[in-house]
Protein backbone atom coordinates (compact mmCIF):
# COMPACT_ATOMS: atom_id res chain seq x y z
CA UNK A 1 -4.47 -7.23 -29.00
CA UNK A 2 -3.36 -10.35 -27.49
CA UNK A 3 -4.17 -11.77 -24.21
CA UNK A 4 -0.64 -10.92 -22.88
CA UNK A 5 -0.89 -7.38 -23.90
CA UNK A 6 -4.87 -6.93 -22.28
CA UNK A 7 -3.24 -8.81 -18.86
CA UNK A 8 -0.43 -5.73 -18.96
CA UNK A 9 -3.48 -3.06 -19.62
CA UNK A 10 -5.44 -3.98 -17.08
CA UNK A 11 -2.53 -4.33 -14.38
CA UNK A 12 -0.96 -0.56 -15.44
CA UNK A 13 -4.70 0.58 -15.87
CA UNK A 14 -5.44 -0.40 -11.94
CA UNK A 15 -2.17 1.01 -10.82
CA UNK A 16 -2.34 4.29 -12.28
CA UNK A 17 -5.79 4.90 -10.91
CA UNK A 18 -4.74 3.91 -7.47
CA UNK A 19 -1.78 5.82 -8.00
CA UNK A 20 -3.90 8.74 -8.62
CA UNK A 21 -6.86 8.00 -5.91
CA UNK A 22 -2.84 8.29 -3.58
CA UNK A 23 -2.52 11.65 -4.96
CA UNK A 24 -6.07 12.77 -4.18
CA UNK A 25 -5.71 11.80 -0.75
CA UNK A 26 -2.39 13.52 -0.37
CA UNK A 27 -4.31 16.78 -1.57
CA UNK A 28 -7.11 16.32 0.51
CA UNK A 29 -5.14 16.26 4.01
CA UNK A 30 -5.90 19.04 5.90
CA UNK A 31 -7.21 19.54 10.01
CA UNK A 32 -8.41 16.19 10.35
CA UNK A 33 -4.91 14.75 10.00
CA UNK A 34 -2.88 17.13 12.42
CA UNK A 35 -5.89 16.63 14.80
CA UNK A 36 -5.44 13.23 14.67
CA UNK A 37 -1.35 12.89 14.79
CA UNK A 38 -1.88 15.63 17.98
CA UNK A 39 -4.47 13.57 19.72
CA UNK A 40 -1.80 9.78 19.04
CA UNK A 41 0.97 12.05 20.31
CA UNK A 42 -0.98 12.98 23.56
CA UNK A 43 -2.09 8.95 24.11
CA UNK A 44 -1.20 7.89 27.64
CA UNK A 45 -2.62 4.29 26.67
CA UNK A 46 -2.63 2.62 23.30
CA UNK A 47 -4.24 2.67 20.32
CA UNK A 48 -6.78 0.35 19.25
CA UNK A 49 -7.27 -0.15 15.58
CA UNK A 50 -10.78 -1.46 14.11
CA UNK A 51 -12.30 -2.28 10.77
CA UNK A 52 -14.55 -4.92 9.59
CA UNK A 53 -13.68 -6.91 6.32
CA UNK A 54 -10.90 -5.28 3.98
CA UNK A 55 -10.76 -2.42 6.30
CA UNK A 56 -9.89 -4.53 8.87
CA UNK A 57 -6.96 -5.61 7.05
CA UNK A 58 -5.80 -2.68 6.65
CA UNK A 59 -6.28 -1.61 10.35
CA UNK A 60 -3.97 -4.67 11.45
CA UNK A 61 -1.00 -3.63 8.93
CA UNK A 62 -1.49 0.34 10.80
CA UNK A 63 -1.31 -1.32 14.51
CA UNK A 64 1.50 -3.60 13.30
CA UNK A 65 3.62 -0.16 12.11
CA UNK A 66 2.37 2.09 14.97
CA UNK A 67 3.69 -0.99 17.45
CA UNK A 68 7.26 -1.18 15.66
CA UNK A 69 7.86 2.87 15.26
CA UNK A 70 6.93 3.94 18.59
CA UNK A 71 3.61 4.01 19.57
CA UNK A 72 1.69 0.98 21.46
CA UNK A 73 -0.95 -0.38 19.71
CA UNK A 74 -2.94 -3.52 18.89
CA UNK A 75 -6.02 -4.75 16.35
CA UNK A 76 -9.42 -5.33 17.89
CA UNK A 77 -11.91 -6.98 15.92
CA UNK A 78 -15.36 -5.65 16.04
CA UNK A 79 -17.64 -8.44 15.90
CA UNK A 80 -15.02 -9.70 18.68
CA UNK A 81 -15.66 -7.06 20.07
CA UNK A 82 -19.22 -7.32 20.60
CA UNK A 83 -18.36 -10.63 22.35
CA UNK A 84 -15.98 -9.26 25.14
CA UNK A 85 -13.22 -7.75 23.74
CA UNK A 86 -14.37 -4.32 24.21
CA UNK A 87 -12.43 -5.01 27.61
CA UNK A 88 -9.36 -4.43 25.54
CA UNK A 89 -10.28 -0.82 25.69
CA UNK A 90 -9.66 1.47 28.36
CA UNK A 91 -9.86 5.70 29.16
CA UNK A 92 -6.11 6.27 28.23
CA UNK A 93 -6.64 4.61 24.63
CA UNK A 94 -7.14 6.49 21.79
CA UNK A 95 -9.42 4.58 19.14
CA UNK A 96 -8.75 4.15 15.12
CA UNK A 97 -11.77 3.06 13.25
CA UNK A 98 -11.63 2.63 9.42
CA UNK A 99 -14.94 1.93 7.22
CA UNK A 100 -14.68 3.30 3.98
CA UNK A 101 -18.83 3.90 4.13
CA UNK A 102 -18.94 4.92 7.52
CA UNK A 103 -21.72 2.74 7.83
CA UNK A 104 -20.31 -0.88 8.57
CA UNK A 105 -23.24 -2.17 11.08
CA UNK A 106 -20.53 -4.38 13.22
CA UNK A 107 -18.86 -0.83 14.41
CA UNK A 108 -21.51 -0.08 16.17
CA UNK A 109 -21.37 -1.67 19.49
CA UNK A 110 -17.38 -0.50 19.42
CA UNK A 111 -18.21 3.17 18.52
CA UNK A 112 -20.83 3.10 21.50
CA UNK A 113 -18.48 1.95 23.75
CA UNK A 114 -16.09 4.88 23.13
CA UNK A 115 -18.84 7.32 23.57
CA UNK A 116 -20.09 5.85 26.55
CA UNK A 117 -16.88 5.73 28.69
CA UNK A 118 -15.54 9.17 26.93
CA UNK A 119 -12.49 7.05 24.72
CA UNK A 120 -11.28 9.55 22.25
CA UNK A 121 -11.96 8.17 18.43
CA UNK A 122 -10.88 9.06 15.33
CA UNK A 123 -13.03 8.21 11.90
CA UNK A 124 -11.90 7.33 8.46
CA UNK A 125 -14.25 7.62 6.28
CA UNK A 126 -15.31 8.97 2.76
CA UNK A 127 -18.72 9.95 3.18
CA UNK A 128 -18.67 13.26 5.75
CA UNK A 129 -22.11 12.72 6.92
CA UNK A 130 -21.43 8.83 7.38
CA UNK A 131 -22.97 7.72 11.16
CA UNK A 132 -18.87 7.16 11.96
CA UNK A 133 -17.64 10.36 10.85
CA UNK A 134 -20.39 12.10 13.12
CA UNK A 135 -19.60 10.03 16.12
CA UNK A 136 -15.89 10.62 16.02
CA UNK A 137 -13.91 13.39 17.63
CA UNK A 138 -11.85 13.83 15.03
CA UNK A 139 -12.49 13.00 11.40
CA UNK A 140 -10.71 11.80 8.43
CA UNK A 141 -12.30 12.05 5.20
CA UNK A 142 -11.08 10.06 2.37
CA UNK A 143 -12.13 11.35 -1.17
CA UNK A 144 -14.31 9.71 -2.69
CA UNK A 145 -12.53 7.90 -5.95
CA UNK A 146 -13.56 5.12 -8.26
CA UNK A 147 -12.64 2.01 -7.30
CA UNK A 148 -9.68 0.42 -9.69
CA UNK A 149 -11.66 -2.97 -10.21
CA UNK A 150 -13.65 -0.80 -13.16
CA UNK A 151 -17.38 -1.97 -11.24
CA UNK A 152 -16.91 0.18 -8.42
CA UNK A 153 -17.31 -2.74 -5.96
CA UNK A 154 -14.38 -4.14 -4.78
CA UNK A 155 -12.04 -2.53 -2.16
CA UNK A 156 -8.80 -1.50 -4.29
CA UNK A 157 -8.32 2.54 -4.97
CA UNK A 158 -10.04 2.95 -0.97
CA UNK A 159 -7.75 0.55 0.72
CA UNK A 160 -4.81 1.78 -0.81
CA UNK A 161 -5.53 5.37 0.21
CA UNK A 162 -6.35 3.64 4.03
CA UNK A 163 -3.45 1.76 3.86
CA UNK A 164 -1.45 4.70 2.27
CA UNK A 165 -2.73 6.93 5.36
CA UNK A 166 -1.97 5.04 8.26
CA UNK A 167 1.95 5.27 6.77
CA UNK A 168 1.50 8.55 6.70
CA UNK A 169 0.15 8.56 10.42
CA UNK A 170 3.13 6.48 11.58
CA UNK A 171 5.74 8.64 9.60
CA UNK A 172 4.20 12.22 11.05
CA UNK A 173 4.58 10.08 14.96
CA UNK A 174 7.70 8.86 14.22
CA UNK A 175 9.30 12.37 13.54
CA UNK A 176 7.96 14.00 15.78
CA UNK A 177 8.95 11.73 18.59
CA UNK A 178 12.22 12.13 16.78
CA UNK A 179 12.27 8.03 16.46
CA UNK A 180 16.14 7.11 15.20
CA UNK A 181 16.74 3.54 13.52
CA UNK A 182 18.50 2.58 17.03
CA UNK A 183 14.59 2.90 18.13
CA UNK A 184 13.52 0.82 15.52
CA UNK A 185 16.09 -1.93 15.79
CA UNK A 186 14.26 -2.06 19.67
CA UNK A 187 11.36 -3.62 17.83
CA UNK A 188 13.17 -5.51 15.01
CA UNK A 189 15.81 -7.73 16.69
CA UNK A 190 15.81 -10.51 14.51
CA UNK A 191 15.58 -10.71 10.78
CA UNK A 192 17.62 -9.03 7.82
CA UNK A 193 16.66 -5.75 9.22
CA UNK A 194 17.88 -6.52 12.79
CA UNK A 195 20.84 -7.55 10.86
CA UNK A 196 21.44 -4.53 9.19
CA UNK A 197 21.15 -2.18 12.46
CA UNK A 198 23.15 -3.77 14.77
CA UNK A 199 25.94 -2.58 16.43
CA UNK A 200 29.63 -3.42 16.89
CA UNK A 201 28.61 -3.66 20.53
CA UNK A 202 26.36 -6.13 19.73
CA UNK A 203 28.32 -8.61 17.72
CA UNK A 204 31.95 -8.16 19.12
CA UNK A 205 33.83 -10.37 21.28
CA UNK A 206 34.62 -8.66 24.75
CA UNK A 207 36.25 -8.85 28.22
CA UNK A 208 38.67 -12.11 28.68
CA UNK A 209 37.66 -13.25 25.01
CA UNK A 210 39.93 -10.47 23.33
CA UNK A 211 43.52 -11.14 22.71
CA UNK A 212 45.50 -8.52 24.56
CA UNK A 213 49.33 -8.32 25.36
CA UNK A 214 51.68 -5.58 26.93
CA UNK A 215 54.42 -4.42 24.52
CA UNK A 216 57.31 -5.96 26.42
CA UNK A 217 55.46 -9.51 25.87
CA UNK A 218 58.23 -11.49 24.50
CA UNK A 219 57.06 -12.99 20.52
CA UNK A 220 56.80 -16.41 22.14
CA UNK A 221 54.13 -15.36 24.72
CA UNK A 222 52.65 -13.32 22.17
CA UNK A 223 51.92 -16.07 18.77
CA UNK A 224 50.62 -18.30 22.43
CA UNK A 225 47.74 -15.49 22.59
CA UNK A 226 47.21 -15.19 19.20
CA UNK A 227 47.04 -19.26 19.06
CA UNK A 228 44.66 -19.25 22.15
CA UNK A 229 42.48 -16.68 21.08
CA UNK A 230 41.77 -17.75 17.64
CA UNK A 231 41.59 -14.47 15.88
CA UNK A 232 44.84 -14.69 13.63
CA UNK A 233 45.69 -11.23 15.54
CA UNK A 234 46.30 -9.63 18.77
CA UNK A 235 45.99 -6.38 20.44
CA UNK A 236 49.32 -4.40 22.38
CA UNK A 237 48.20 -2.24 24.94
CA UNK A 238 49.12 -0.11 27.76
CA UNK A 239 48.76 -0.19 31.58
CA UNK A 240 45.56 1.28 31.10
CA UNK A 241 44.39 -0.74 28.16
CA UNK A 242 44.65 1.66 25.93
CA UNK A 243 45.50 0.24 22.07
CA UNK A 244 49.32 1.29 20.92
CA UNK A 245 49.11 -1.17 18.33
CA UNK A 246 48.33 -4.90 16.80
CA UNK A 247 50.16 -7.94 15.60
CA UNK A 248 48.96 -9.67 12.52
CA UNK A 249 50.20 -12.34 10.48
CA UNK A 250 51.44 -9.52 8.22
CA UNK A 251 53.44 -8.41 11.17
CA UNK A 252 55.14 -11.61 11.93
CA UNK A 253 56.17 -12.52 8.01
CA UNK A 254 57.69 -9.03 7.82
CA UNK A 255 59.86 -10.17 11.20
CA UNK A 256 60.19 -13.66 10.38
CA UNK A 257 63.72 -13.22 10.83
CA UNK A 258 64.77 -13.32 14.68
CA UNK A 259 61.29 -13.11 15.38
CA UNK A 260 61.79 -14.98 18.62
CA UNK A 261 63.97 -12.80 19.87
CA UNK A 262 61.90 -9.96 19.64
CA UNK A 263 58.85 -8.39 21.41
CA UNK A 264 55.43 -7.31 21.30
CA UNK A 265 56.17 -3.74 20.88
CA UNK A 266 58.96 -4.30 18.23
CA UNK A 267 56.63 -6.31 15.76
CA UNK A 268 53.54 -4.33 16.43
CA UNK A 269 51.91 -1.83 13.44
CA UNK A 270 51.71 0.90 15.36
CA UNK A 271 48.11 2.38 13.54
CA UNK A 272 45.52 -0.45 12.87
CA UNK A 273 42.25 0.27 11.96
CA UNK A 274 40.15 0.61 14.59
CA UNK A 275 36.14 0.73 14.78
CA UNK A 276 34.13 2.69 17.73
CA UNK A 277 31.15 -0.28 19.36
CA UNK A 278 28.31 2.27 18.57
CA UNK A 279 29.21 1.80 14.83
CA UNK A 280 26.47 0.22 12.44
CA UNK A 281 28.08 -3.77 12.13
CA UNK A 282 27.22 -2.80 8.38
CA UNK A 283 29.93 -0.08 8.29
CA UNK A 284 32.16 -1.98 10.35
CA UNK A 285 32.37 -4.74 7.27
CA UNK A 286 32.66 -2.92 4.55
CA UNK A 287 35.76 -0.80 6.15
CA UNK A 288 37.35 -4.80 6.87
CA UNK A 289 36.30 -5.52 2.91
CA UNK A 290 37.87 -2.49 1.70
CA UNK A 291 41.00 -2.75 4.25
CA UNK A 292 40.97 -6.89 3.10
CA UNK A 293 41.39 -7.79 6.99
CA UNK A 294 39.43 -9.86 8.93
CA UNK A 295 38.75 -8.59 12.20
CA UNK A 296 38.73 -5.40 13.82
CA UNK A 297 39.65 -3.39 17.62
CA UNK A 298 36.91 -1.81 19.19
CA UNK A 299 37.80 1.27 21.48
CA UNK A 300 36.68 4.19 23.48
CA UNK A 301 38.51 6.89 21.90
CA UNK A 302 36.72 9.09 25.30
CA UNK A 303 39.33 6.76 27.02
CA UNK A 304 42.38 6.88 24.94
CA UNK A 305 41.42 4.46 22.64
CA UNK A 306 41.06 1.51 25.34
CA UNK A 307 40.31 -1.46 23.79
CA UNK A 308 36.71 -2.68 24.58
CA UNK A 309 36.03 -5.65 22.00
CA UNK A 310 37.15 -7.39 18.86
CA UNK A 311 34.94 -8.17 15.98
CA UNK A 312 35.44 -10.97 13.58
CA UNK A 313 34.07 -10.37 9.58
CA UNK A 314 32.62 -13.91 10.38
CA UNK A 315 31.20 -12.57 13.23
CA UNK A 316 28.81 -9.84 10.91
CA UNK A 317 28.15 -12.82 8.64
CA UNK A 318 26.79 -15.02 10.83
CA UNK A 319 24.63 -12.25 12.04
CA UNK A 320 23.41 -11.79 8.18
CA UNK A 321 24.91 -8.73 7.77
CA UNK A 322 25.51 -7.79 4.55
């Protein structure tokens, strides 16, 4: 067997065992879980995370998801916290401790502190009668799987299955505080996955910016708008704003002729497509894409389709949506 080939049989050997250690924790959920997703759900603080070493890795990446689906939370470390950042507790906080043993010596000022000033905790551990697991008001207990290294010693199968719970934590909070990708975008305003959950409302052009004219606007005053406004289009309305049509460059090489003499309301297309502002930007491309046009109305069809914005496909790709 060459080196190449022992490389590959190691790396699928360690990922099918975690994959497995994933499905023995799946099995193994039972009380301990709901208890612990009912007592998050009833926190009127936050929720402090805590793990020393690996652990504490882990317990960071949980906070960091708990913080961005819904549910306040924040990473204290607990040899920090043996040096004044137990502060950063308080009676409405529920507390998260991870230690795969259940015995990890730095916990213990942090575990004190919640049973001193009555601070609801919940233990993850794989050893039931671990000194964490019988301190904690609601237990977690991981099963107890071979590590993936192949000596036993180094934190692979266990962290997975920590890592693989708190997801599972977040998930079970997240649905049952019914939390909608408009929630999440909250959290996640910048980036490719602000991006991708933005609104119309959020990208369009609005108010004095969108190119609007009444149907009796002579063609003259009408390519001026279009000109001024820099969108290559403009919106005919009513009194009331409401959208009775547009006028594209489409519009005025079909009229070229007399075009002049004509007005708003004779060169208009009479149904453009039109996009509502609580629309995903996302969707709002690909209908321009498949149409092949380059901007789009936004109305209130509540209000007779009155126009509210305009958004430009340049618009969504400057944004980074794709």
């Amino acid at each position: 067997m060459s080196d190449a080939d022992k490389i590959l049989q190691t790396g699928r050997r360690v990922i099918t065992e975690e994959a497995a250690a994933l499905t023995q924790l799946a099995d193994s959920l039972g009380d301990g879980f709901s208890a612990a997703v009912d007592l998050l759900l009833q926190v009127k603080g936050r929720v402090i995370l805590s793990g020393m070493g690996k652990s504490g890795h882990i317990a960071r990446k949980i906070a960091a998801t708990f913080a961005s689906t819904g549910t306040p939370a924040h990473f204290v470390h607990p040899a920090e916290a043996s040096h004044g950042d137990l502060g950063m507790m308080t009676s409405g906080d529920v507390v998260l401790v991870l230690s795969n043993s259940g015995e990890t010596p730095e916990l213990v000022d942090l575990v004190n502190y919640t049973r001193r000033f009555g601070i609801p905790m919940i233990g993850v551990a794989s050893r039931p009668d671990s000194s964490l697991l019988q301190q904690a008001d609601v237990k977690i207990v991981l099963p107890q799987t071979g590590e993936a290294c192949g000596y036993g010693v180094v934190p692979t199968s266990s962290t997975t299955m920590t890592l693989a719970l708190g997801d599972a934590l977040a998930v079970a909070l997240m649905e049952f505080r019914k939390f909608t990708p408009e929630n999440f975008r909250e959290f996640h305003p910048g980036g490719k996955l602000g991006a991708q959950l933005a609104r119309v409302a959020d990208l369009m052009h609005s108010e004095n910016e969108v190119p609007t004219v009444s149907a009796s606007t002579p063609m003259t005053d009408t390519l001026l708008t279009i000109s001024q406004k820099g969108f290559g289009v403009v919106a005919v309305t009513d009194e009331e704003r409401s959208l009775i049509g547009i006028v594209t460059d489409g519009d005025l090489r079909r009229h070229m002729s007399g075009l002049l003499d004509r007005t708003a309301g004779e060169v208009m297309t009479r149904t453009p497509t039109i996009v509502s502002p609580n629309m995903l930007a996302a969707e709002a491309l690909a209908l321009m894409n498949n149409r092949k046009i380059t901007c789009v109305f936004a109305t209130d069809e509540a209000q007779n389709n009155k126009v509210l914005g305009i958004l430009h496909i340049h618009d969504c790709l400057r944004a980074g949506v794709v």
